[in-house]
Protein backbone atom coordinates (compact mmCIF):
# COMPACT_ATOMS: atom_id res chain seq x y z
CA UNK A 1 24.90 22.62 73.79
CA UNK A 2 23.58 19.23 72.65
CA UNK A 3 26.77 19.05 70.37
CA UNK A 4 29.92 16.52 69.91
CA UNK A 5 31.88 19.89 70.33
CA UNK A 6 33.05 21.09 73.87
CA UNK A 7 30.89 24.59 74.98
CA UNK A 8 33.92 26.33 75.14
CA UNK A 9 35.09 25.31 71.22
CA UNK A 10 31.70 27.21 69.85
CA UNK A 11 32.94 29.59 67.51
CA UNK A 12 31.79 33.27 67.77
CA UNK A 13 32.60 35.93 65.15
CA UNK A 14 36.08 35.10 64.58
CA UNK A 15 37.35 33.27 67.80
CA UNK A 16 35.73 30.29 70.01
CA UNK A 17 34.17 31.08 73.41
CA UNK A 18 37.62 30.28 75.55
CA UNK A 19 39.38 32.45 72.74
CA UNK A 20 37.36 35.24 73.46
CA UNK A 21 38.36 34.75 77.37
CA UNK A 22 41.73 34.56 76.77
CA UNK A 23 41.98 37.17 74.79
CA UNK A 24 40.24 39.54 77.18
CA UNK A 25 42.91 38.27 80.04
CA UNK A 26 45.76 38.87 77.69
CA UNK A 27 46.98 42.08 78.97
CA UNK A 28 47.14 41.13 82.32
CA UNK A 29 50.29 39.60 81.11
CA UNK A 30 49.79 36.89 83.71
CA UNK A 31 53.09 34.71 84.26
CA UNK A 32 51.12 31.36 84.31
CA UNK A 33 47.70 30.49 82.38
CA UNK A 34 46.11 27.46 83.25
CA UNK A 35 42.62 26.23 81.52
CA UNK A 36 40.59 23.85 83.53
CA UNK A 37 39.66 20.85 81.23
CA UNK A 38 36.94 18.04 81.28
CA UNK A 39 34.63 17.19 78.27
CA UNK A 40 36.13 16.76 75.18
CA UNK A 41 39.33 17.85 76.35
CA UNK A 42 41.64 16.91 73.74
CA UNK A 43 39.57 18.69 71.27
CA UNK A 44 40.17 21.70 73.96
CA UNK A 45 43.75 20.75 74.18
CA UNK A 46 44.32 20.78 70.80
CA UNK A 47 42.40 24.24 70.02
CA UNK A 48 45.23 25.79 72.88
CA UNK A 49 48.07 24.86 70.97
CA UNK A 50 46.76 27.24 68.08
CA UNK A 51 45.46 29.91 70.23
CA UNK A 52 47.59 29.78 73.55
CA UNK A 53 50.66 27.68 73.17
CA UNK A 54 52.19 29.54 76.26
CA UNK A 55 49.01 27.93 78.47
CA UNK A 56 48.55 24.59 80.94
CA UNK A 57 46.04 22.66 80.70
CA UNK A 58 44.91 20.91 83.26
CA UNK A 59 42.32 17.67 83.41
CA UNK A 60 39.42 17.45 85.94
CA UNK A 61 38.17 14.00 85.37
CA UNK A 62 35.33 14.31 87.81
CA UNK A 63 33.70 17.38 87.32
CA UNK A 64 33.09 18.37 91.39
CA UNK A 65 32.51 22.05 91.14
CA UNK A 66 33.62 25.35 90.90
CA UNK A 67 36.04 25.05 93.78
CA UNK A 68 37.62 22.00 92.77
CA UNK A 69 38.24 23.06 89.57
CA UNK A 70 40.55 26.06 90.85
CA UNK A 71 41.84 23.60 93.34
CA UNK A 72 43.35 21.83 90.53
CA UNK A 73 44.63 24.48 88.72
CA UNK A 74 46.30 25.69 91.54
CA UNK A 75 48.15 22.51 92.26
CA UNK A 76 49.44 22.62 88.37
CA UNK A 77 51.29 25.69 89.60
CA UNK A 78 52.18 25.45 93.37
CA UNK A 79 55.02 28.40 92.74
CA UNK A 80 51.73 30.66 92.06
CA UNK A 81 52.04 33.98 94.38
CA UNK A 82 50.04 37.19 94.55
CA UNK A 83 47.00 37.66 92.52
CA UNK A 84 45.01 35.16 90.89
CA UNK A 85 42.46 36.01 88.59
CA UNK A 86 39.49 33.14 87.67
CA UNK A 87 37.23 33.63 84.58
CA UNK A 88 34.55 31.67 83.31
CA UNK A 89 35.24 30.07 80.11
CA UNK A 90 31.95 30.92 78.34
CA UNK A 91 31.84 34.79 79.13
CA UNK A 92 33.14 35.75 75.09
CA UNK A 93 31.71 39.57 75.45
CA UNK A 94 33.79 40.30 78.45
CA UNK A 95 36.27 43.26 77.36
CA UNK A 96 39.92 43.39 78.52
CA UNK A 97 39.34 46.60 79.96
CA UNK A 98 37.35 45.37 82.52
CA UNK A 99 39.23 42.17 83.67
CA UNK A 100 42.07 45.02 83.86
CA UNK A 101 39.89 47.35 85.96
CA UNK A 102 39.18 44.13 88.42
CA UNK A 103 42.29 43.61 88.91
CA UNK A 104 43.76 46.84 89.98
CA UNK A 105 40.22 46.95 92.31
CA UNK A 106 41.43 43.79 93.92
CA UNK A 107 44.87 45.09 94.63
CA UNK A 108 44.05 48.68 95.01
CA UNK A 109 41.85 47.28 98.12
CA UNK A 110 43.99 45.08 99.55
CA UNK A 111 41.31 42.31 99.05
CA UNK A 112 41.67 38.93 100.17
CA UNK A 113 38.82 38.17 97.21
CA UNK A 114 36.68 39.99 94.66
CA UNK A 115 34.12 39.19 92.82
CA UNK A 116 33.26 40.89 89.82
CA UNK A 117 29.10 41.74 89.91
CA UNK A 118 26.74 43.35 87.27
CA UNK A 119 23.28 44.67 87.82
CA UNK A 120 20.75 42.21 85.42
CA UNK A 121 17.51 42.81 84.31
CA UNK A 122 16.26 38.89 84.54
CA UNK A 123 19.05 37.25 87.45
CA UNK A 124 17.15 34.02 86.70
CA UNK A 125 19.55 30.84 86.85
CA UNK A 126 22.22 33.02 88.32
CA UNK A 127 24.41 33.45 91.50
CA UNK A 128 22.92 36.26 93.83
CA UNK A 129 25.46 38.98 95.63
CA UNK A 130 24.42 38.77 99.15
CA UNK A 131 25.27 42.07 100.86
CA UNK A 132 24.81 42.67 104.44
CA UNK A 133 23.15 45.90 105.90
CA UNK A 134 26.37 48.24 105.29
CA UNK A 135 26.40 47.32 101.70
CA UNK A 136 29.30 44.94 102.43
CA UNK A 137 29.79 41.29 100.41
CA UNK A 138 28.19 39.09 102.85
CA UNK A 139 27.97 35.41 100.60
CA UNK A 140 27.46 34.49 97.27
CA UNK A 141 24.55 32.31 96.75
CA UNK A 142 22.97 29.82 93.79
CA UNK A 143 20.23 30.29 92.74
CA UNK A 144 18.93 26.75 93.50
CA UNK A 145 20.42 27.00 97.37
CA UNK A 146 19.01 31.03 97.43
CA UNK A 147 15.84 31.89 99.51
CA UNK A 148 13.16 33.62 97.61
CA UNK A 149 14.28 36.52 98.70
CA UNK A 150 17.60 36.74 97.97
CA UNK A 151 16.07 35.27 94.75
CA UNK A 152 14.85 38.73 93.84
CA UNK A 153 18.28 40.35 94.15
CA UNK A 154 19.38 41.21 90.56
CA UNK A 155 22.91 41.83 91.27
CA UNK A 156 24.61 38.66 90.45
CA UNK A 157 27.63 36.81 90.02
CA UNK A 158 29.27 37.20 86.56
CA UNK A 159 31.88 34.08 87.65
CA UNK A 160 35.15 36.35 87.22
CA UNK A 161 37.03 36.68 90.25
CA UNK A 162 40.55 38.31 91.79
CA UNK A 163 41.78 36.23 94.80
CA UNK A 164 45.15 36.35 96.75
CA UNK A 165 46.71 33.37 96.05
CA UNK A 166 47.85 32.06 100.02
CA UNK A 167 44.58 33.24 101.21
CA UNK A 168 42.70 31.00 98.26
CA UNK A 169 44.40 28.49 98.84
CA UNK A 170 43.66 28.13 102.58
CA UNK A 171 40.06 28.53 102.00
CA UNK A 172 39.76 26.33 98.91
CA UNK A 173 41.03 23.52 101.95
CA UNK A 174 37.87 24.24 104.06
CA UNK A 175 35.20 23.62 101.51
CA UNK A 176 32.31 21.56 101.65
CA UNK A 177 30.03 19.68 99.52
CA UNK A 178 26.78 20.66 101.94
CA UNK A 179 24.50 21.99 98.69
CA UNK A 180 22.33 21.48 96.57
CA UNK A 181 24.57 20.12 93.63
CA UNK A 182 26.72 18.16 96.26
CA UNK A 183 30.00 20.12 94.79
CA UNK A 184 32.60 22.42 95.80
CA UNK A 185 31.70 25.58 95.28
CA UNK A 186 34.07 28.49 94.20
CA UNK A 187 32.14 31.32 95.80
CA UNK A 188 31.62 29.53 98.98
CA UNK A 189 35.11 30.74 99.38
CA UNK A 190 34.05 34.50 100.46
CA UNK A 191 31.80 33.09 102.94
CA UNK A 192 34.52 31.52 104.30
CA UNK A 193 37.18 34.60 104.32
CA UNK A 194 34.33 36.98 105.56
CA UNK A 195 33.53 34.85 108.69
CA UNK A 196 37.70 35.00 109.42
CA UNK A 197 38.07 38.66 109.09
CA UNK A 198 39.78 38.68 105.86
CA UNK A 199 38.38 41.60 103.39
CA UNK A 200 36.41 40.85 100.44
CA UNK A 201 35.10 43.17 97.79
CA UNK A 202 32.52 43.42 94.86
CA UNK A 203 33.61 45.04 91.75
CA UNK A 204 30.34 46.02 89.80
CA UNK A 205 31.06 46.08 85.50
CA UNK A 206 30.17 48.94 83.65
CA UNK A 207 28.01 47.51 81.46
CA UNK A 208 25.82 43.70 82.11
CA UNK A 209 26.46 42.05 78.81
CA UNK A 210 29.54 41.22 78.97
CA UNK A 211 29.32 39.31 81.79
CA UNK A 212 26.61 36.69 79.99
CA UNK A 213 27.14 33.94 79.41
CA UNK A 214 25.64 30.83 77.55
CA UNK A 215 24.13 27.57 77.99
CA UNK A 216 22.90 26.43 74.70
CA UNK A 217 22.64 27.67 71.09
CA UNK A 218 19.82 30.24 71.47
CA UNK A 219 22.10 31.95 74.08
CA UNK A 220 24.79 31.54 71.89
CA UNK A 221 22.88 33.00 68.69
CA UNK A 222 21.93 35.88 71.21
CA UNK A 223 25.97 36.57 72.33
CA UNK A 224 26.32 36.51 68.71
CA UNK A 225 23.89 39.42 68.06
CA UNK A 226 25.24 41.67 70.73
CA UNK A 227 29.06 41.07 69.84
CA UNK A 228 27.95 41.73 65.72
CA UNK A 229 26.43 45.16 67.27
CA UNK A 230 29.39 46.05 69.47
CA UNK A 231 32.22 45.33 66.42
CA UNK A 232 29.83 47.08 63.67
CA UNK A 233 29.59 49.98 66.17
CA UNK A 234 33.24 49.93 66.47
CA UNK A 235 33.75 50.20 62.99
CA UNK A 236 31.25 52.69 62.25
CA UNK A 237 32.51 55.24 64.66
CA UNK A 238 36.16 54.95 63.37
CA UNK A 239 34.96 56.00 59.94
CA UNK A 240 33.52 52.82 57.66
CA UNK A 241 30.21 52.94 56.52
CA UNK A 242 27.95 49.98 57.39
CA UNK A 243 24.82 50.65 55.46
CA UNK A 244 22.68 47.85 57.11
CA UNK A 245 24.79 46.81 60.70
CA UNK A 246 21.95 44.03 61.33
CA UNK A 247 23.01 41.69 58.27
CA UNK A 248 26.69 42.84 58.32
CA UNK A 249 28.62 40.08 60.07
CA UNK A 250 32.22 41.02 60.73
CA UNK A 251 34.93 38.94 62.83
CA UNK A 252 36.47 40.31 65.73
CA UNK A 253 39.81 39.34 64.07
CA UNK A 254 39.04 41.27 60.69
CA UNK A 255 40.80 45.15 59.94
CA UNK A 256 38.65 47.79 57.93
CA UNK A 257 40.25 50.95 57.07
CA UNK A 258 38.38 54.39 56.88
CA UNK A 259 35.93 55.50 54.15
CA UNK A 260 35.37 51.82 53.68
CA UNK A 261 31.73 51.10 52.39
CA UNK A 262 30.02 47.62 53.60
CA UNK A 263 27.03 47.01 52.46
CA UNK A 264 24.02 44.63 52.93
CA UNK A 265 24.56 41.07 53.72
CA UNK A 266 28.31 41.09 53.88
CA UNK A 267 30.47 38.82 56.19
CA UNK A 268 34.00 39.68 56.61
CA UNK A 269 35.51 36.09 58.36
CA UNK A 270 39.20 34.91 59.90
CA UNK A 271 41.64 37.63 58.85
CA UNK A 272 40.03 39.94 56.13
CA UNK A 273 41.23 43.32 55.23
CA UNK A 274 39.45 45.99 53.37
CA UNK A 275 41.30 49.27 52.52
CA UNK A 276 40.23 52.46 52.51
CA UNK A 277 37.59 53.82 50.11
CA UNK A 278 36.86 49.91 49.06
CA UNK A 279 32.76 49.00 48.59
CA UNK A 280 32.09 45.50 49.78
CA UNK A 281 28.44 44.69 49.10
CA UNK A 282 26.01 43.54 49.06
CA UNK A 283 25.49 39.70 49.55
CA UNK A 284 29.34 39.16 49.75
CA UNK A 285 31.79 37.15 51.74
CA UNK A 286 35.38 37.20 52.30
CA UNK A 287 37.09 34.90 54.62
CA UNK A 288 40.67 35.42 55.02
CA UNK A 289 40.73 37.65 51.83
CA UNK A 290 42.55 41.07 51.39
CA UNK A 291 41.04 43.98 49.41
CA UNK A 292 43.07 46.80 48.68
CA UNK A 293 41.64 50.68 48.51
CA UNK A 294 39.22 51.82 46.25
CA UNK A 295 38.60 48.13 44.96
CA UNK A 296 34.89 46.68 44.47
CA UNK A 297 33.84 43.26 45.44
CA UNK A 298 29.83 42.88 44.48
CA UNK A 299 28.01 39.92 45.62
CA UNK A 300 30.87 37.21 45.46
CA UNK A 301 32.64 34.72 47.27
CA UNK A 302 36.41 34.98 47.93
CA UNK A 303 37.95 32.28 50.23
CA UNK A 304 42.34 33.56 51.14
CA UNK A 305 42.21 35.78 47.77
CA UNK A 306 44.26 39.01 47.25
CA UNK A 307 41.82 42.10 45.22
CA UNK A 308 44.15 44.62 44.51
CA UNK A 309 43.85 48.52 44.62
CA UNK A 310 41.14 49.85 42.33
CA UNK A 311 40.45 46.50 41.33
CA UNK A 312 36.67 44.90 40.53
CA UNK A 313 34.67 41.73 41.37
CA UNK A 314 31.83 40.17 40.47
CA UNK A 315 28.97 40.25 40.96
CA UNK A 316 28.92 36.43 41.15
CA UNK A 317 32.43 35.85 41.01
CA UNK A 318 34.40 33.20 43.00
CA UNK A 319 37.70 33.66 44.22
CA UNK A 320 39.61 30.47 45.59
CA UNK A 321 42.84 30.43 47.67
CA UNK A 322 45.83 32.50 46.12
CA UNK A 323 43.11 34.37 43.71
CA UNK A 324 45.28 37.52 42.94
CA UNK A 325 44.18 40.51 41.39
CA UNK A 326 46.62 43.53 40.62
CA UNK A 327 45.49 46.83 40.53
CA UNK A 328 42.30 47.44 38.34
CA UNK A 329 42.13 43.87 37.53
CA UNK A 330 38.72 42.40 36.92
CA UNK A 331 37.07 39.07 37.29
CA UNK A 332 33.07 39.80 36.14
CA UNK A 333 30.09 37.66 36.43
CA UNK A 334 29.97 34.47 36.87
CA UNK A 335 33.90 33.73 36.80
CA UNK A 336 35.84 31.51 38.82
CA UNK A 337 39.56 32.30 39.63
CA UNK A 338 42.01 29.77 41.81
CA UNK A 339 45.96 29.58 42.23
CA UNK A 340 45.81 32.76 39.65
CA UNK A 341 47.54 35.97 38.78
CA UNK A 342 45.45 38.29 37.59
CA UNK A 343 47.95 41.30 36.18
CA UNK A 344 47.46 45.60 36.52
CA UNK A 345 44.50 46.05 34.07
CA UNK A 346 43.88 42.63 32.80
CA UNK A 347 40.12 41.47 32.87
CA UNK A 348 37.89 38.41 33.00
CA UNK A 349 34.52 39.73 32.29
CA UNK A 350 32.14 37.02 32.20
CA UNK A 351 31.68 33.53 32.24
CA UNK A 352 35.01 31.38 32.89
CA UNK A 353 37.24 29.48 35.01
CA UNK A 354 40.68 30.62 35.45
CA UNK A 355 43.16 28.18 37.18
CA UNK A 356 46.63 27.95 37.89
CA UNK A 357 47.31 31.08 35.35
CA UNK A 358 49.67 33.71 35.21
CA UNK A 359 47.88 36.93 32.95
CA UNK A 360 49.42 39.76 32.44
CA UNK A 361 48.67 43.29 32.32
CA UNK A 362 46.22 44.69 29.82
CA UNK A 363 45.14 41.09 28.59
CA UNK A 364 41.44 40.50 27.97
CA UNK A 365 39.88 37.03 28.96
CA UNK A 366 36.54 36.77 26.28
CA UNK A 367 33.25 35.17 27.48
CA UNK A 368 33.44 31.11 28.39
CA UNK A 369 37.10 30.72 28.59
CA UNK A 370 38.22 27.69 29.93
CA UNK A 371 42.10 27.43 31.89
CA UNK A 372 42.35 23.61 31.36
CA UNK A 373 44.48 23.07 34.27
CA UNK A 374 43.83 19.48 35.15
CA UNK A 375 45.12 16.22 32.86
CA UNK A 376 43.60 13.89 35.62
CA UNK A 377 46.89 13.47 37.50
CA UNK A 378 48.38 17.14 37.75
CA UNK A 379 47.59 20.99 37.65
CA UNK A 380 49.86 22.63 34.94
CA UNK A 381 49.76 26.37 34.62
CA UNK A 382 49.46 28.91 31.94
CA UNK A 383 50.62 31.68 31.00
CA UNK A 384 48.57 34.91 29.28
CA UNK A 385 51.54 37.51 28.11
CA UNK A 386 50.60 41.32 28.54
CA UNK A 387 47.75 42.63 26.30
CA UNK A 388 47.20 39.38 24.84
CA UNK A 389 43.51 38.60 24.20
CA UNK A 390 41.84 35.33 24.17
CA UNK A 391 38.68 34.71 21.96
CA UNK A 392 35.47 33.88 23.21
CA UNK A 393 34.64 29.93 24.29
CA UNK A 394 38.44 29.12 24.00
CA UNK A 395 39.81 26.82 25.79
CA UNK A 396 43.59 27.23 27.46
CA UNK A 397 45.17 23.48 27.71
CA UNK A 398 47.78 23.81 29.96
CA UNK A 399 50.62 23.68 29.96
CA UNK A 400 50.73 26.63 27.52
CA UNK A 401 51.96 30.16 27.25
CA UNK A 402 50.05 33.11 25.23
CA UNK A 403 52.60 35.39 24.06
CA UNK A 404 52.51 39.32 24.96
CA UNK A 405 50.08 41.03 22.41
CA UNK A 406 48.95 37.79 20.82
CA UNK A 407 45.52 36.88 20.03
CA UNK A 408 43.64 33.30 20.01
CA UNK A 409 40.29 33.01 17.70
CA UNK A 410 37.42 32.37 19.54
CA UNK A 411 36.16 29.12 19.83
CA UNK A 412 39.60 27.51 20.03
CA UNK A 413 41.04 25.13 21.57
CA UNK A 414 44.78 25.82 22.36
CA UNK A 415 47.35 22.95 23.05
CA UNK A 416 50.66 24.42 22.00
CA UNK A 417 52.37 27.94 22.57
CA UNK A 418 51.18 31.21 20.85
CA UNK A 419 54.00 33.39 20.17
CA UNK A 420 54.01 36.71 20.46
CA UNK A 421 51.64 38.92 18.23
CA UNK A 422 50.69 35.89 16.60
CA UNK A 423 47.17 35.00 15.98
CA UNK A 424 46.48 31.13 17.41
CA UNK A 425 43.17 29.21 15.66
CA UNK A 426 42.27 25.70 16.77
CA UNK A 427 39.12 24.68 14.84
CA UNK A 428 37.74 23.30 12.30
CA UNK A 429 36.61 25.20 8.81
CA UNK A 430 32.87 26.25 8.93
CA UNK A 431 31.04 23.44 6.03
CA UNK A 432 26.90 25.04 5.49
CA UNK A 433 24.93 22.52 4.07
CA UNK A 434 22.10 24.15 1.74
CA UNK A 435 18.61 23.40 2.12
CA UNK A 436 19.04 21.34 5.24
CA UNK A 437 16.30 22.56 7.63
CA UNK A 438 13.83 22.48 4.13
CA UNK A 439 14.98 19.02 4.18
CA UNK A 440 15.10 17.86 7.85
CA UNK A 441 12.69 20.59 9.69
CA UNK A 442 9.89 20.52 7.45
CA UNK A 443 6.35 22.17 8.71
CA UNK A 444 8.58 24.03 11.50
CA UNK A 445 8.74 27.66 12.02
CA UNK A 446 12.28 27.76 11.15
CA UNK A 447 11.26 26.31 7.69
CA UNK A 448 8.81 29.18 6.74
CA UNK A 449 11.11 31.93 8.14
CA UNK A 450 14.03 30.14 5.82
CA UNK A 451 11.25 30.06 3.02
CA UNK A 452 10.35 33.76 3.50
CA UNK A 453 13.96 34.53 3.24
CA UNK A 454 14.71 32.83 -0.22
CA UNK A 455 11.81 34.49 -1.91
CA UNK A 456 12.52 37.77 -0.70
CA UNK A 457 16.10 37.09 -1.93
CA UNK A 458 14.34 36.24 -5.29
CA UNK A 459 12.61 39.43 -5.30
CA UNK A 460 9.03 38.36 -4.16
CA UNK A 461 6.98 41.42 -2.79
CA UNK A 462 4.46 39.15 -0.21
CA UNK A 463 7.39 37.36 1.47
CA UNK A 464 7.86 40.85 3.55
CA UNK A 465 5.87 41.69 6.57
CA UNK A 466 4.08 37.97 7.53
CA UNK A 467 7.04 36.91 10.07
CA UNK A 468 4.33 37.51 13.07
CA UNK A 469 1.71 35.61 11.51
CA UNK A 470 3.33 32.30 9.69
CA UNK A 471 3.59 29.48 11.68
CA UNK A 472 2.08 30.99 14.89
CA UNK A 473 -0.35 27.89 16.16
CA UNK A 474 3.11 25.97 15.76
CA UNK A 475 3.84 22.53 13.68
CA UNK A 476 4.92 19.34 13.85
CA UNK A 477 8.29 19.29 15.44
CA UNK A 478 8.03 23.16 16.46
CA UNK A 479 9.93 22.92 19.65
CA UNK A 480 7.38 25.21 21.71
C-alpha cells in the first residue's frame, strides 16, 4: 500500500479491511478468534481492542507464509477442536452468508479441507484450483509455481478455507519450503491430505467479487466502488431514494429509514441515521449525525449533530458535535452551530455562530449574530428564553440569559441579562455630521448624488432625472 498504515487498517466505507472480515465471520459464533499479526502490529492490536475485544492476537515476526501463519495461530489455541475456518484479512466484500454457507459445505461433506473457489474473469496474480479428470480438488497452485497451463484456469483461490482442526494440524507438520517464495504454503496442505486419502472439497461463491481482494490503493479505490454499489443497492430496494447512487457514499455502519430521499453528492459516515421521509442532498455530509423524519439537511456539514423531526438545514450550514435541533428548528445559510440547543420552532436563518447556547422554542436568531462563548480561558453558555428575538449583528457575551419573549436591538452588544419582555440596547446614539462627504469626498460620485438631493429638496426642477449621467467617467477618489 506504500503507506505507514498496516493493509489491513485501510478504512472502507465505514469499517477497515480486517473489520469487514470479522464482521462477515461473526455469525459463525466461533469460540476462539485469533488474527495473525506482523507489520505494524500494534497499530493492528490496538484497532482489535475497539472492534474485537473478545479476539487473540497473535505475532509472526518472520513473515514465512501462509502455512506458518495458521501454524501459529493454532499453537495460540492448542484446545482448538472441530472446524477451523481461515480468511484472508483483505477480502472486505466477502458477505457473512457465504462464510456461513462454507462452513456447513465443509461439515455437511465430511471434509478433511475446503477451499472456497470463485470463477474470475482475469485469474492473473492468483492461486489456480487444480482439478483432476473427475472434477475432484487435485492441488492448489501459485501462480508464480503454476505451468502455463494451469495458468489459464480461471477458477481460483479466494484464500478462505474450512479445515478439521486434527487433520490441519498434522499436515501443517509436513510442509515444505520447496517454492518459489521459499515459504510455507497454506494450500500446499490439500496436496498433502489428497495424496493420504483424506477428502477435500471446493466450495465455489455465488458471486466473484467478494472474494477480491487488494494489493494497493487502486484496488482499494476499486473495492470501494463495488461495496458503494452493493450498500446503495441495498438501500434502494428497501425503499430510500438515491437519486444519483454513483456520488452517494454511504457507510456500511449507517441506518436509513424508508421514503428517505438522498440526493447528489451525499456521504452518510460512522453511525448516521436518517428517518423516514427526510431529504439529504445534495453536496452534504453527515458523520455520526442523526436526522429525524421529514427533516431537510441541504448542502451542509454536520459532524455527531442531532436534526430533529421536520427540522431544516442549510444550505451551507455547519453543525459541530452536540449541534441539536428540536423539531422544526432551523439553522439557514451560512450558520455555524456547536455544543447548542436549538428549541421546537426556533430559527437561525442566516449568517452566525451559535455556541454553547441553550434557545428556546419560537425564538428568532437575526442575521450576523454572534454567541460569544469564549473569554480566552473558558466556554460560558447562553441562554435564549422562548420566543425571544435577537436583533440583527448582535452580539451574545456569555455568560448571559435572554429572557422568554424579550427582544435585543440590533446591532448590540449584550453583556448582562435581558429580562423577560424587556427590550435590551447596547450601543451608542446615532451623531450625522452635515455636509461631511461635500467636505471630505469632493469631485466623487457620492458628492453629486448628495448635491442632486439638496436641490431637489430645495425645489430645483433639473436636479431630477441626471443620476445616470453625473459623474459617470468617475473622479478623483471615485472608488471604481
Amino acid at each position: 500500500m506504500k503507506s505507514a498504515l498496516p493493509k489491513v487498517l485501510h478504512p472502507l466505507l465505514g469499517r477497515t479491511l480486517v473489520g469487514h472480515v470479522l464482521t462477515a465471520a461473526a455469525p459463525l459464533a466461533a469460540d476462539r478468534t485469533v488474527v495473525v499479526v506482523g507489520h505494524g502490529a500494534d497499530q493492528v492490536r490496538a484497532h482489535l481492542t475497539e472492534v474485537a475485544p473478545a479476539a487473540t492476537a497473535v505475532l509472526q515476526e518472520r513473515q514465512l507464509g501462509t502455512g506458518h501463519a495458521v501454524r501459529i495461530a493454532l499453537d495460540a489455541v492448542p484446545e482448538t477442536a472441530g472446524t477451523v475456518v481461515v480468511i484472508n484479512g483483505d477480502v472486505p466484500l466477502l458477505r457473512p452468508e457465504t462464510v456461513v454457507a462454507l462452513v456447513e459445505a465443509h461439515e455437511g461433506a465430511g471434509a478433511a479441507a475446503t477451499v472456497l473457489a470463485a470463477e474470475v474473469p482475469d485469474p492473473t496474480g492468483l492461486g489456480r484450483i487444480v482439478r483432476d479428470a473427475a472434477g475432484r480438488l487435485e492441488r492448489i497452485v501459485e501462480e508464480r509455481d503454476a505451468t502455463a497451463e494451469q495458468r489459464a484456469v480461471r477458477e481460483i483461490n479466494a484464500g478462505i478455507y474450512a479445515f478439521d482442526a486434527a487433520r490441519l494440524r498434522d499436515a501443517l507438520g509436513k510442509l515444505s519450503t520447496d517454492n518459489d517464495q521459499g515459504e510455507e504454503y497454506l494450500t500446499d496442505v490439500f496436496a498433502l491430505l489428497v495424496s493420504a486419502g483424506e477428502p477435500v472439497a471446493v466450495h465455489v461463491a455465488v458471486d466473484h467479487v467478494e472474494t477480491l481482494g487488494c494489493n494497493d490503493r487502486v484496488e482499494l479505490a476499486a473495492l470501494r466502488r463495488l461495496l458503494r454499489d452493493r450498500v446503495n443497492e441495498r438501500w434502494m430496494r428497501t425503499g430510500v431514494s438515491i437519486l444519483d447512487p454513483e456520488t452517494t457514499w454511504i457507510d456500511v455502519t449507517v441506518a436509513v429509514d424508508r421514503d428517505a430521499v438522498i440526493d447528489q453528492n451525499t456521504q452518510l459516515r460512522g453511525a448516521t441515521v436518517v428517518g423516514a421521509e427526510a431529504v439529504v442532498g445534495p453536496d452534504v455530509t453527515l458523520i455520526d449525525t442523526v436526522v429525524g423524519p421529514a427533516a431537510t439537511v441541504l448542502r451542509s456539514h454536520a459532524v455527531q449533530a442531532e436534526v430533529g423531526p421536520g427540522a431544516s438545514v442549510g444550505p451551507y450550514a455547519y453543525l459541530r458535535p452536540a449541534a441539536r435541533l428540536a423539531e422544526r428548528a432551523k439553522v439557514g445559510t451560512f450558520v455555524e452551530v456547536k455544543n447548542s440547543d436549538v428549541g421546537p420552532g426556533a430559527k437561525v436563518p442566516h449568517l452566525s455562530y451559535v455556541g454553547d447556547a441553550t434557545i428556546g422554542a419560537k425564538a428568532n436568531i437575526g442575521a450576523a449574530t454572534i454567541f460569544v462563548n469564549y473569554d480566552g480561558v473558558a466556554k460560558h453558555r447562553t441562554t435564549v428564553g422562548e420566543a425571544a428575538f435577537i436583533g440583527c449583528d448582535t452580539s451574545l457575551i456569555a455568560p448571559v440569559e435572554v429572557g422568554p419573549g424579550a427582544y435585543v436591538a440590533a446591532g448590540s452588544a449584550i453583556s448582562k441579562d435581558v429580562p423577560p419582555g424587556a427590550l435590551g440596547v447596547s450601543r451608542a446614539s446615532q451623531r450625522n455630521v452635515d455636509g461631511w462627504v461635500a467636505r471630505r469626498r469632493e469631485g466623487t460620485v457620492s458628492a453629486a448624488a448628495a448635491e442632486r438631493a439638496r436641490r431637489a429638496a430645495d425645489g430645483d426642477p433639473s436636479a431630477a432625472g441626471s443620476a445616470g449621467t453625473a459623474g459617470a467617467e468617475g473622479a478623483p477618489g471615485d472608488a471604481r
